[in-house]
C-alpha atoms as a PDB file:
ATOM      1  CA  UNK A   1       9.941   9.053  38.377  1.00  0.00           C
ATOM      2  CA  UNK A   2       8.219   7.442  36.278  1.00  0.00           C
ATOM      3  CA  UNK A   3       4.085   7.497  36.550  1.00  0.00           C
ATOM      4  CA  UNK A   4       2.280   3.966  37.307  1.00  0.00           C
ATOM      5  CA  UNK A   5       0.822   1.827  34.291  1.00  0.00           C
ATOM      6  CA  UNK A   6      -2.841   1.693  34.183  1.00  0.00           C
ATOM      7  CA  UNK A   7      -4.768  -1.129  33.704  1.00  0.00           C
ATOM      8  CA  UNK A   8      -5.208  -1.931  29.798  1.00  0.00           C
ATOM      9  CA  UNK A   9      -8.195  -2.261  28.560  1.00  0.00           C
ATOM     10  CA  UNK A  10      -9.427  -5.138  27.210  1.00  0.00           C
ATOM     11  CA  UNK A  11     -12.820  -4.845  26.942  1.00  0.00           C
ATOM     12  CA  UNK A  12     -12.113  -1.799  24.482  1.00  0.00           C
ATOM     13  CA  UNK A  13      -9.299  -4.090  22.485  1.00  0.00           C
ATOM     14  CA  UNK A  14     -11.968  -6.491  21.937  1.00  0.00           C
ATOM     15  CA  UNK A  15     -15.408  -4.386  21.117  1.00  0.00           C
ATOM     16  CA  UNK A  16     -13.630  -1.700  19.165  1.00  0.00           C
ATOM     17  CA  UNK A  17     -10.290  -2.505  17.587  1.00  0.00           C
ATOM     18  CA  UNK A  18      -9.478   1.009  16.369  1.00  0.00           C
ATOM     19  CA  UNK A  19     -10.774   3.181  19.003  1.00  0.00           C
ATOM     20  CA  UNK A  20      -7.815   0.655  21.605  1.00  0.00           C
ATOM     21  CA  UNK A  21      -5.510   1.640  19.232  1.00  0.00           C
ATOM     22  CA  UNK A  22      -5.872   5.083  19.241  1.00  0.00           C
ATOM     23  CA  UNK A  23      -6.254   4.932  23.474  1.00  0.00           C
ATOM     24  CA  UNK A  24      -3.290   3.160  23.052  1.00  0.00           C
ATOM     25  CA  UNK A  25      -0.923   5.613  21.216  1.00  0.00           C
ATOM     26  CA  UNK A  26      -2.186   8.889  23.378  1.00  0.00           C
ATOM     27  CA  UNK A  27      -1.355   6.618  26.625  1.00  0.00           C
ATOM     28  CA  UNK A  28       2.424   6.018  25.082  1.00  0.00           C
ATOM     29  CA  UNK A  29       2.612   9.408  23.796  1.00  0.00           C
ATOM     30  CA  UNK A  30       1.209  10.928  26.958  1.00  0.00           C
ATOM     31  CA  UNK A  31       4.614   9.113  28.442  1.00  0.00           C
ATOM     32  CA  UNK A  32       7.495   9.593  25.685  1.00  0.00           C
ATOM     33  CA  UNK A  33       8.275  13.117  28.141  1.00  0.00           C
ATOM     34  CA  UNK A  34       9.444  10.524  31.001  1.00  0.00           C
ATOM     35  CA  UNK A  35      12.672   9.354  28.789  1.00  0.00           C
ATOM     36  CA  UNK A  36      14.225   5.865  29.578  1.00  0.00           C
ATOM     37  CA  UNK A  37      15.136   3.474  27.152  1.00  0.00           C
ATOM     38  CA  UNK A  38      11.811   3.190  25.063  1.00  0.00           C
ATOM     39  CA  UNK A  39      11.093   5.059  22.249  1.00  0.00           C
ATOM     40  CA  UNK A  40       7.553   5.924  23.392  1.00  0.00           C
ATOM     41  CA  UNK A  41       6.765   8.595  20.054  1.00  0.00           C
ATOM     42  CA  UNK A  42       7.500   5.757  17.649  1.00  0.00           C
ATOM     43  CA  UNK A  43       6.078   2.689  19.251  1.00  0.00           C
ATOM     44  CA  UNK A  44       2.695   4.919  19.339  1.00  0.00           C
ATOM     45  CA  UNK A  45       3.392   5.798  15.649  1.00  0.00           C
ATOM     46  CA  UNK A  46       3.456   2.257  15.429  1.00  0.00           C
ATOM     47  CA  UNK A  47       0.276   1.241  16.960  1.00  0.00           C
ATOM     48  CA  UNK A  48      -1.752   4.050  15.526  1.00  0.00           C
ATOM     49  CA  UNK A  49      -0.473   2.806  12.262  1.00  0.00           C
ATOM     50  CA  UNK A  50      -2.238  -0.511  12.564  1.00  0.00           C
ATOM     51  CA  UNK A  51      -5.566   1.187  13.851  1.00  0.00           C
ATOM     52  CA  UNK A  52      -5.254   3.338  10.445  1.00  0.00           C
ATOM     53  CA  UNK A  53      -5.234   0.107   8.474  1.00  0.00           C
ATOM     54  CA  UNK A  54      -8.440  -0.626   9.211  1.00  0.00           C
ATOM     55  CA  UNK A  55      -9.350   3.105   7.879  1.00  0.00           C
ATOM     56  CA  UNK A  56      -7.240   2.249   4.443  1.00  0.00           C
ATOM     57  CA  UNK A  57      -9.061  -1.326   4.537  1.00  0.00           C
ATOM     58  CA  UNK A  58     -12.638   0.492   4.251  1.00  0.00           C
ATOM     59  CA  UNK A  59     -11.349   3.277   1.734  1.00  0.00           C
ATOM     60  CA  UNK A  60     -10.044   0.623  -0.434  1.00  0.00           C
ATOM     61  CA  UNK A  61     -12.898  -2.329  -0.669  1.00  0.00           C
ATOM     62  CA  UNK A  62     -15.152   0.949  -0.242  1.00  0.00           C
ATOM     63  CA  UNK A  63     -13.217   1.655  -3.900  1.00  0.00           C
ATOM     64  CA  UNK A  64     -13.547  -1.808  -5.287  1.00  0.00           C
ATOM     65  CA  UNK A  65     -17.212  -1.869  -4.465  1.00  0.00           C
ATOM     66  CA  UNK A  66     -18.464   1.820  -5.872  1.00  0.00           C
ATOM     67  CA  UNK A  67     -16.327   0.453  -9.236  1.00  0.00           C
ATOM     68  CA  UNK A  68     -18.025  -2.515  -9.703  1.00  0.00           C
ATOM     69  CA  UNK A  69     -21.131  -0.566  -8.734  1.00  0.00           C
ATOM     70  CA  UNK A  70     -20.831   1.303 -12.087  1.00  0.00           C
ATOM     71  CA  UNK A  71     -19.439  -1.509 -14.361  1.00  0.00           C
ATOM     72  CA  UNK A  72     -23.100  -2.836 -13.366  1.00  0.00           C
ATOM     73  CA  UNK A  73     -25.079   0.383 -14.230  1.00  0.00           C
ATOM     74  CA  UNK A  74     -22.874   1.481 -16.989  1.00  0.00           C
ATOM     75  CA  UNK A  75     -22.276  -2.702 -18.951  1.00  0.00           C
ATOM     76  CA  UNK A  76     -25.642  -4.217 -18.215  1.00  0.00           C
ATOM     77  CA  UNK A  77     -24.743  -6.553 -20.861  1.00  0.00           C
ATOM     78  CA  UNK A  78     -21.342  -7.688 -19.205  1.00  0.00           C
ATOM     79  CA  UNK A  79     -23.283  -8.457 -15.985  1.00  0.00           C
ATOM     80  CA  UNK A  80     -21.925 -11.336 -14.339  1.00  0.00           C
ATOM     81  CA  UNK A  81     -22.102 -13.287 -11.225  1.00  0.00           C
ATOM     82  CA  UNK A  82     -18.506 -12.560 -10.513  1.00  0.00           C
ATOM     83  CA  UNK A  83     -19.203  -9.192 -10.253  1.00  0.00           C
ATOM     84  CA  UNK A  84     -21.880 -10.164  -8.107  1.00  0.00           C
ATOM     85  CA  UNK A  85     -19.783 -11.538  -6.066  1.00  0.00           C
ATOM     86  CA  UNK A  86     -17.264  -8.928  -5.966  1.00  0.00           C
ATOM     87  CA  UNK A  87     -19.941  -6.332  -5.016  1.00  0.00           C
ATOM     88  CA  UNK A  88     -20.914  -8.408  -1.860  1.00  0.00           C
ATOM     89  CA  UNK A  89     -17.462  -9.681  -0.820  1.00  0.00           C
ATOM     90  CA  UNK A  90     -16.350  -6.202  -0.458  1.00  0.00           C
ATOM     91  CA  UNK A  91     -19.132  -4.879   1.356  1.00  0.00           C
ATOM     92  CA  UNK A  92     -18.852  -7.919   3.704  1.00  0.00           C
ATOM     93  CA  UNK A  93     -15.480  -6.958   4.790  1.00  0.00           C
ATOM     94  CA  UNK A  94     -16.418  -3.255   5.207  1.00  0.00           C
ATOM     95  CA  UNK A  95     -19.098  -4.575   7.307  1.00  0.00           C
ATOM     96  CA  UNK A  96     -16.535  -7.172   9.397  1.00  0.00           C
ATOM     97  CA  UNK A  97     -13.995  -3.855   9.937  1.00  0.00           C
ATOM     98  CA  UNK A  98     -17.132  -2.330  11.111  1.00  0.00           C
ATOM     99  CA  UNK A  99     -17.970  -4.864  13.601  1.00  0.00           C
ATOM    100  CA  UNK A 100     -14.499  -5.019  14.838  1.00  0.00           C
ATOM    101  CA  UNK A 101     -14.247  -1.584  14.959  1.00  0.00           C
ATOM    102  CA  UNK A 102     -17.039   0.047  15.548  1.00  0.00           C
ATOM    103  CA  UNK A 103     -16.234   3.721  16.002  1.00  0.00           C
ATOM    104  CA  UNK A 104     -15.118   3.481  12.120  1.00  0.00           C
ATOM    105  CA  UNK A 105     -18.995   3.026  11.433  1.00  0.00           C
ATOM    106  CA  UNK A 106     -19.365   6.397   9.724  1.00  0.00           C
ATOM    107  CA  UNK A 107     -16.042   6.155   8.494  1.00  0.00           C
ATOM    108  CA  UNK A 108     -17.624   4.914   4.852  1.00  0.00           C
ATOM    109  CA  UNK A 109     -19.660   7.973   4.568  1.00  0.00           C
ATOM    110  CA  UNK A 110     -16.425  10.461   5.141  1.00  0.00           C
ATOM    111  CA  UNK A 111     -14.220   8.047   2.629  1.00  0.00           C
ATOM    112  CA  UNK A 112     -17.025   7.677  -0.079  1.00  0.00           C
ATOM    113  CA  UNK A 113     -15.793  10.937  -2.130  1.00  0.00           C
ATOM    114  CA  UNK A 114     -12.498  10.056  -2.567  1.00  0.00           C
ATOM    115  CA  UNK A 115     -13.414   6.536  -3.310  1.00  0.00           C
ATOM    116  CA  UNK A 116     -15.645   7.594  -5.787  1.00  0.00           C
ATOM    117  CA  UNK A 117     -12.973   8.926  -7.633  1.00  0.00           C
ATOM    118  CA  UNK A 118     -10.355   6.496  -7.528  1.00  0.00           C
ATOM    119  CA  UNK A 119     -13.400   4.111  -8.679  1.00  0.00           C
ATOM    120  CA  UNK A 120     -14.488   6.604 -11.828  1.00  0.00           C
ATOM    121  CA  UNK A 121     -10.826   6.122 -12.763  1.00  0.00           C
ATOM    122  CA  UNK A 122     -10.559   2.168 -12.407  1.00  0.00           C
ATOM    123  CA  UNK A 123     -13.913   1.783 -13.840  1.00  0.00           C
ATOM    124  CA  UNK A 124     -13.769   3.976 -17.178  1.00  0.00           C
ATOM    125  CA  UNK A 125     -10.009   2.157 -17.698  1.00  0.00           C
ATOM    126  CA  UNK A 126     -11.195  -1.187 -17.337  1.00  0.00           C
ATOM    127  CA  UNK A 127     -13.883  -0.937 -19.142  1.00  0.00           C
ATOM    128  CA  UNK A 128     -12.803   1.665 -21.932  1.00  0.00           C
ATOM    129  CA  UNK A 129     -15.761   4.147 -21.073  1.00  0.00           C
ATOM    130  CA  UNK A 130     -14.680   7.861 -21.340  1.00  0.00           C
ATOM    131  CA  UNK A 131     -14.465   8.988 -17.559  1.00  0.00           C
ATOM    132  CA  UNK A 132     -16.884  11.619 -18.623  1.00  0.00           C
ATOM    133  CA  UNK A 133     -19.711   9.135 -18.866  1.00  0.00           C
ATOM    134  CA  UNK A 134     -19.832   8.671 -15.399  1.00  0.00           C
ATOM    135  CA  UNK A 135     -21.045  11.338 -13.094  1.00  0.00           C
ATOM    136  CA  UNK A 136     -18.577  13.621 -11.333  1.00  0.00           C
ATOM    137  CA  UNK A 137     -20.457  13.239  -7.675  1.00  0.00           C
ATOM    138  CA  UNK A 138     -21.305   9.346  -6.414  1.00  0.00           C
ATOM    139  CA  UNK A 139     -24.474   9.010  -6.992  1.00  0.00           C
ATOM    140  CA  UNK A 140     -25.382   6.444  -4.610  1.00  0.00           C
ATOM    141  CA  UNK A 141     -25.741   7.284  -1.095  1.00  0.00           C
ATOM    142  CA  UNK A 142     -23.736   5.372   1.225  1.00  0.00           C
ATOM    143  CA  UNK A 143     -26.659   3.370   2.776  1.00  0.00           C
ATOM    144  CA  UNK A 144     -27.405   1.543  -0.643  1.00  0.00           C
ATOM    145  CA  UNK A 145     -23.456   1.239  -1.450  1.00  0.00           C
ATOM    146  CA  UNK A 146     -23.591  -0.773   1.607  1.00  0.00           C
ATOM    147  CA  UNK A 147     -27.132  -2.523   1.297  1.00  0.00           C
ATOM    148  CA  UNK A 148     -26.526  -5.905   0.714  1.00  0.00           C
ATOM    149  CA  UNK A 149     -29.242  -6.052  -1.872  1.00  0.00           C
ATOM    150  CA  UNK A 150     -28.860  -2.454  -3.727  1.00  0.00           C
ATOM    151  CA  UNK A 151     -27.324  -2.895  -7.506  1.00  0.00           C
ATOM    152  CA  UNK A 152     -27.620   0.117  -9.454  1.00  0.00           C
ATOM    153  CA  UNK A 153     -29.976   0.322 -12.679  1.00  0.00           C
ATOM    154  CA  UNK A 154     -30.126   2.246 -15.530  1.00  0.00           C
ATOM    155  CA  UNK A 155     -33.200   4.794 -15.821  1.00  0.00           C
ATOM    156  CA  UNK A 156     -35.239   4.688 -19.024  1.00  0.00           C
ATOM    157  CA  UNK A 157     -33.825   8.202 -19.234  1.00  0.00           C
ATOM    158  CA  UNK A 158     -30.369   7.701 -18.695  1.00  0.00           C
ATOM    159  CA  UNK A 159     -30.309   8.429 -15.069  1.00  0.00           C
ATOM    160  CA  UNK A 160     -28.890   6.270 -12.976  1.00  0.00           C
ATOM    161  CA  UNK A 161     -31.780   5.040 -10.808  1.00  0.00           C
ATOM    162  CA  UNK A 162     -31.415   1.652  -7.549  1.00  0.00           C
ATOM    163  CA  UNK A 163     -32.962  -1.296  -7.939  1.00  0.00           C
ATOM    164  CA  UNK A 164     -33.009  -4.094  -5.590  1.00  0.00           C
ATOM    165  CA  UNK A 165     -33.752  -7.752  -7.140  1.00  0.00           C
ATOM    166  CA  UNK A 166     -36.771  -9.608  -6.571  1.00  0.00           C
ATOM    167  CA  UNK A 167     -36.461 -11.799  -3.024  1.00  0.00           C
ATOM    168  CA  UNK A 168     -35.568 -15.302  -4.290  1.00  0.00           C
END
């Protein structure tokens, strides 16, 4: 027999995006045992799937951001306002994501590692910099990665030290 359906939830669908879809696929998974014509495993493959594209959404604009993060520190003198805009378009889609989802809120912090590296990579080919230059561990914390005003500066000693420009 097979067990009622419960009501869905959409108050969860519509505050947090990726915590439904993960409610979602345990509820169809929790009934793929009861057989019938539905291919319960898979559909909740399915819908888990699309709540994990919000993860690889914030990995991948976290990667964009952290590389044009160190473009800025490491080419001062290739500064531009394209890359000003880059830097703040991606962290205002981490920050929608966020909103839409927002159990994925500390998601950046757990993803900034491996962004960081993907980033060193991108950033020392596209701007011919020996990957060595740049330092092995992000050194940013995530808070100023995702400050709206935080842009990276270099130190008069070499280290990498945040500055935030002057309110306009």
């Amino acid at each position: 027999m097979t067990a009622p359906l419960t009501k869905p939830e959409p108050a969860l669908y519509d505050a947090d995006f990726y915590a439904w879809t993960q409610a979602q696929a345990a509820r169809l998974r929790a009934r793929a045992g009861e057989g019938g014509d539905i291919d319960w495993e898979n559909v909740a493959e399915e819908i888990e799937s699309v709540g994990r594209s919000e993860r690889k959404e914030i990995r991948s604009r976290l990667g964009v951001l952290l590389k044009h993060l160190l473009k800025w520190r490491y080419q001062p003198e290739r500064r531009s306002d394209s890359w000003t805009e880059m830097i703040s378009k991606q962290r205002y889609h981490i920050s929608e994501v966020i909103i839409e989802s927002p159990s994925l809120q500390h998601f950046p912090k757990e993803a900034l590692d491996w962004a960081y590296g993907w980033a060193v990579r991108d950033a020392a080919r596209e701007t011919g910099l020996p990957p060595a230059l740049f330092p092995r561990l992000c050194p940013y914390a995530i808070d100023d990665v995702l400050d709206p005003d935080f842009l990276p500066d270099a130190g008069q000693d070499g280290v990498p030290s945040g500055s935030r420009p002057a309110p306009r």
